[in-house]
C-alpha atoms as a PDB file:
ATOM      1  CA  UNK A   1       0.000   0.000   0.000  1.00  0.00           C
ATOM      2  CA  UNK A   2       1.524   3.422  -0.983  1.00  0.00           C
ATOM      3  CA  UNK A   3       2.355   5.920   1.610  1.00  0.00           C
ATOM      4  CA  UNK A   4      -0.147   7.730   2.688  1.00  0.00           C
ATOM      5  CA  UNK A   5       0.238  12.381   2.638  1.00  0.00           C
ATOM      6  CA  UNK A   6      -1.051  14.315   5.088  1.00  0.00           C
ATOM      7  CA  UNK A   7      -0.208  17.615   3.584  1.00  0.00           C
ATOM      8  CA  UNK A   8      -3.026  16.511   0.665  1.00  0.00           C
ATOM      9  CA  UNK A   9      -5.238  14.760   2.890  1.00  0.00           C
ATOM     10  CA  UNK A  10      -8.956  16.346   3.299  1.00  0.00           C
ATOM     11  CA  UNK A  11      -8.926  17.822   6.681  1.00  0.00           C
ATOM     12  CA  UNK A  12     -12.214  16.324   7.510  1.00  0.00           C
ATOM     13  CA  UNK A  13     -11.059  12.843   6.444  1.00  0.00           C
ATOM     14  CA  UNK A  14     -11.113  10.771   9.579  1.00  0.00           C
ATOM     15  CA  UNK A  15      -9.524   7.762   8.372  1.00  0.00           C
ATOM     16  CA  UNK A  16      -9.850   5.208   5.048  1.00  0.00           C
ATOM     17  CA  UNK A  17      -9.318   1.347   5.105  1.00  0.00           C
ATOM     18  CA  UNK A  18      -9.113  -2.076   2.678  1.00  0.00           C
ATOM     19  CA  UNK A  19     -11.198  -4.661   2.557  1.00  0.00           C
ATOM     20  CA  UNK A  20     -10.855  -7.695   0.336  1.00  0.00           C
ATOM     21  CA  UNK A  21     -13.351 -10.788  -0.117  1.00  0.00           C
ATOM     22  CA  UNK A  22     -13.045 -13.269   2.715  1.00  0.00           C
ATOM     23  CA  UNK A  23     -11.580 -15.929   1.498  1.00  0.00           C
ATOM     24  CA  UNK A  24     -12.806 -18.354   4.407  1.00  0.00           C
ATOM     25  CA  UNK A  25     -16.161 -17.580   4.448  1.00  0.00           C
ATOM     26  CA  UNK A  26     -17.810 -20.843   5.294  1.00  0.00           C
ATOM     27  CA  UNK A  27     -20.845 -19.285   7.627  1.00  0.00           C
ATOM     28  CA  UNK A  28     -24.165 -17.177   6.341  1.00  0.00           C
ATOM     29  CA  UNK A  29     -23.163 -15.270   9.161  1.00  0.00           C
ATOM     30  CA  UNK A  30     -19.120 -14.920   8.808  1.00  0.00           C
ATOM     31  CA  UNK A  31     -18.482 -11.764   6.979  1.00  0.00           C
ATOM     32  CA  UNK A  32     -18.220 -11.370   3.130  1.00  0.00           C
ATOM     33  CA  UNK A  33     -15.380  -8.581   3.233  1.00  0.00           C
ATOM     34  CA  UNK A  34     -12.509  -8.402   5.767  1.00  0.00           C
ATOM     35  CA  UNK A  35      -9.301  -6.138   6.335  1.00  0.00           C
ATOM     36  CA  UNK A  36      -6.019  -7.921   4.343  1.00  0.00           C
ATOM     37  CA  UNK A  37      -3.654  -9.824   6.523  1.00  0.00           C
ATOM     38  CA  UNK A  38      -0.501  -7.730   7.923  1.00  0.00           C
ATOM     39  CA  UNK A  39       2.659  -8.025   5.984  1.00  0.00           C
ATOM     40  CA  UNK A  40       5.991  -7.389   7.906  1.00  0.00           C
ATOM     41  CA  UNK A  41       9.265  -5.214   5.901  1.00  0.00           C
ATOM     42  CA  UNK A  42       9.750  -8.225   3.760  1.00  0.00           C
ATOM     43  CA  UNK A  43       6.754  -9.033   2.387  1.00  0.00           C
ATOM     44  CA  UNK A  44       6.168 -12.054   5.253  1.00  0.00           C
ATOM     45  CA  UNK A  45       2.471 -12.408   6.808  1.00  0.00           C
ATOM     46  CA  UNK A  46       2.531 -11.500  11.045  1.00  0.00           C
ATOM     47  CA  UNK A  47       1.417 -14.339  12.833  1.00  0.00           C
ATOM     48  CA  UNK A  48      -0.460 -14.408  15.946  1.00  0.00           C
ATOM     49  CA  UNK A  49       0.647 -17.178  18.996  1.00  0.00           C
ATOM     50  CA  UNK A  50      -2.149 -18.918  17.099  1.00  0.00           C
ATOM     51  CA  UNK A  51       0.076 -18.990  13.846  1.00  0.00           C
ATOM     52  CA  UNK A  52      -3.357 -16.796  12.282  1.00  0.00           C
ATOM     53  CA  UNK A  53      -2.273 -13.748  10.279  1.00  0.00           C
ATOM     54  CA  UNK A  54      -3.192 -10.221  12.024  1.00  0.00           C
ATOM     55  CA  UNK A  55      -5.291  -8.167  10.343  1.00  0.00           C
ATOM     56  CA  UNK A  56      -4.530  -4.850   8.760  1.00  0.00           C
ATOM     57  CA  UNK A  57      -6.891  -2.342  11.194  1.00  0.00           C
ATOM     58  CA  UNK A  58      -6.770   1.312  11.381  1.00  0.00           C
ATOM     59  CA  UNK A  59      -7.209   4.150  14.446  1.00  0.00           C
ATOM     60  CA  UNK A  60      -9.739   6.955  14.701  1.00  0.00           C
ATOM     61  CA  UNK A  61      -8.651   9.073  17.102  1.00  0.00           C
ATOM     62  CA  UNK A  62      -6.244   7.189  18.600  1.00  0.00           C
ATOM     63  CA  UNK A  63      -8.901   4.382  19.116  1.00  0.00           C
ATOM     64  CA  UNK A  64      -8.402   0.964  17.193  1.00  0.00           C
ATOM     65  CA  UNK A  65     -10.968  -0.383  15.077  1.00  0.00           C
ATOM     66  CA  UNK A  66     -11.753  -3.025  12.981  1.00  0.00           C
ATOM     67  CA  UNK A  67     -13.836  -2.858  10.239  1.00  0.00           C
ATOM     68  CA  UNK A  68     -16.221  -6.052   8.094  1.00  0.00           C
ATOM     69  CA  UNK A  69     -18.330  -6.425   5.116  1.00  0.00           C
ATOM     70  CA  UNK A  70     -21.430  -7.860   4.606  1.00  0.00           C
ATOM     71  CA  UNK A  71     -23.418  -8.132   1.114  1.00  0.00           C
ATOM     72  CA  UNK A  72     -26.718  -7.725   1.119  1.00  0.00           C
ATOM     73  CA  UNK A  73     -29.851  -9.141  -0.405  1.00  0.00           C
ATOM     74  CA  UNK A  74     -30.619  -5.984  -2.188  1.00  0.00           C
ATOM     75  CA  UNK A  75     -26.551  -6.450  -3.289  1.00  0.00           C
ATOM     76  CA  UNK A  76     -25.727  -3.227  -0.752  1.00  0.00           C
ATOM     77  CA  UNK A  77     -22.676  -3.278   1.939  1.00  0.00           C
ATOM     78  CA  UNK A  78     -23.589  -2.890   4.964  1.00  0.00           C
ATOM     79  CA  UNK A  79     -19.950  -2.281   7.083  1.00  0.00           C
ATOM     80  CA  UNK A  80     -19.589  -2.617  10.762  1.00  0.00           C
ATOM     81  CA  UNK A  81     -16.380  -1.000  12.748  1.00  0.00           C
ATOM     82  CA  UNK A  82     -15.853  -2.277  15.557  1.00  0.00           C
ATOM     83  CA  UNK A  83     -13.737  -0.595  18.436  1.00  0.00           C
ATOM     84  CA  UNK A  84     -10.761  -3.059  19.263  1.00  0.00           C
ATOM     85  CA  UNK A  85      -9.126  -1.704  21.555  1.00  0.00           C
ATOM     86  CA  UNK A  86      -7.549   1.596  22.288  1.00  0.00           C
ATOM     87  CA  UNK A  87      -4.641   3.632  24.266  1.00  0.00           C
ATOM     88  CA  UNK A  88      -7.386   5.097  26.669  1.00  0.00           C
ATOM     89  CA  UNK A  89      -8.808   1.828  27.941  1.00  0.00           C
ATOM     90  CA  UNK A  90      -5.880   0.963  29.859  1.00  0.00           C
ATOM     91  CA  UNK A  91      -5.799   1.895  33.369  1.00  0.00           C
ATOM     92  CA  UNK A  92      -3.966   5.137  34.407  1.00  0.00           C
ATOM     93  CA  UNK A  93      -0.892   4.446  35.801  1.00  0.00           C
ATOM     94  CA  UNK A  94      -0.976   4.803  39.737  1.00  0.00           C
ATOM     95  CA  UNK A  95       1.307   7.762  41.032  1.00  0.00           C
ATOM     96  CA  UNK A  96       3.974   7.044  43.362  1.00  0.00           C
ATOM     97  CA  UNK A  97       3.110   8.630  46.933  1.00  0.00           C
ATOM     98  CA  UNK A  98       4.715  12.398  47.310  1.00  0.00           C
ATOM     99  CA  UNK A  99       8.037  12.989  48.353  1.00  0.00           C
ATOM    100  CA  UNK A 100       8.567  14.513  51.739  1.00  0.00           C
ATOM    101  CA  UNK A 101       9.218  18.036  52.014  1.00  0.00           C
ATOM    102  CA  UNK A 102      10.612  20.714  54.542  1.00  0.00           C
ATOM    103  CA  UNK A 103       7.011  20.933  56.024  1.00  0.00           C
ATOM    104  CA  UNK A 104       6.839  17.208  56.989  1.00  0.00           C
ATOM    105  CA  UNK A 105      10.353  17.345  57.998  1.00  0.00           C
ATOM    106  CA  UNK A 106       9.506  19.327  61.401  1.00  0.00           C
ATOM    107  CA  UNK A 107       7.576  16.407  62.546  1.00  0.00           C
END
């Protein structure tokens, strides 16, 4: 995929993304379009621990999402994102208690 320029981007574009025909569909309910697998520097598909391929998702807003295809009867897309995870759902890191200072020193 070609690099992507944000000095020509539309400033109200939010984000873009691929989606390809799912190759192992096997379910009615399984999704007809999906995001590519990632591909490391050379070309190589990232495995999971599972030895499954990620998939290529995107952020909006610093949020990760995920997004799938579905064809319908009428032959319309209908395309679902899904929030995967993001930077903000972690827990805040806890503060270390405050250093003494000259005031709690007299005691």
């Amino acid at each position: 995929m070609a690099q992507f320029d944000k000095s020509k981007a539309n400033p109200d574009l939010i984000g873009n993304f691929v989606l390809i025909r799912n190759k192992t569909k096997t379910e009615a309910k399984h999704p007809d379009l999906v995001h590519p697998d990632s591909k490391d520097e050379n070309g190589n598909p990232k495995l999971n621990k599972a030895g499954k391929p990620f998939k290529q998702n995107f952020t909006v807003n610093g949020i990760w999402c995920e997004a799938s295809g579905y064809i319908q009867e009428d032959k319309s897309i209908k395309i679902r994102i899904l929030k995967t995870s993001d930077k903000r759902s972690a827990a805040p890191p806890k503060q270390a208690a405050p250093m003494a200072d000259a005031w709690d020193q007299q005691f």
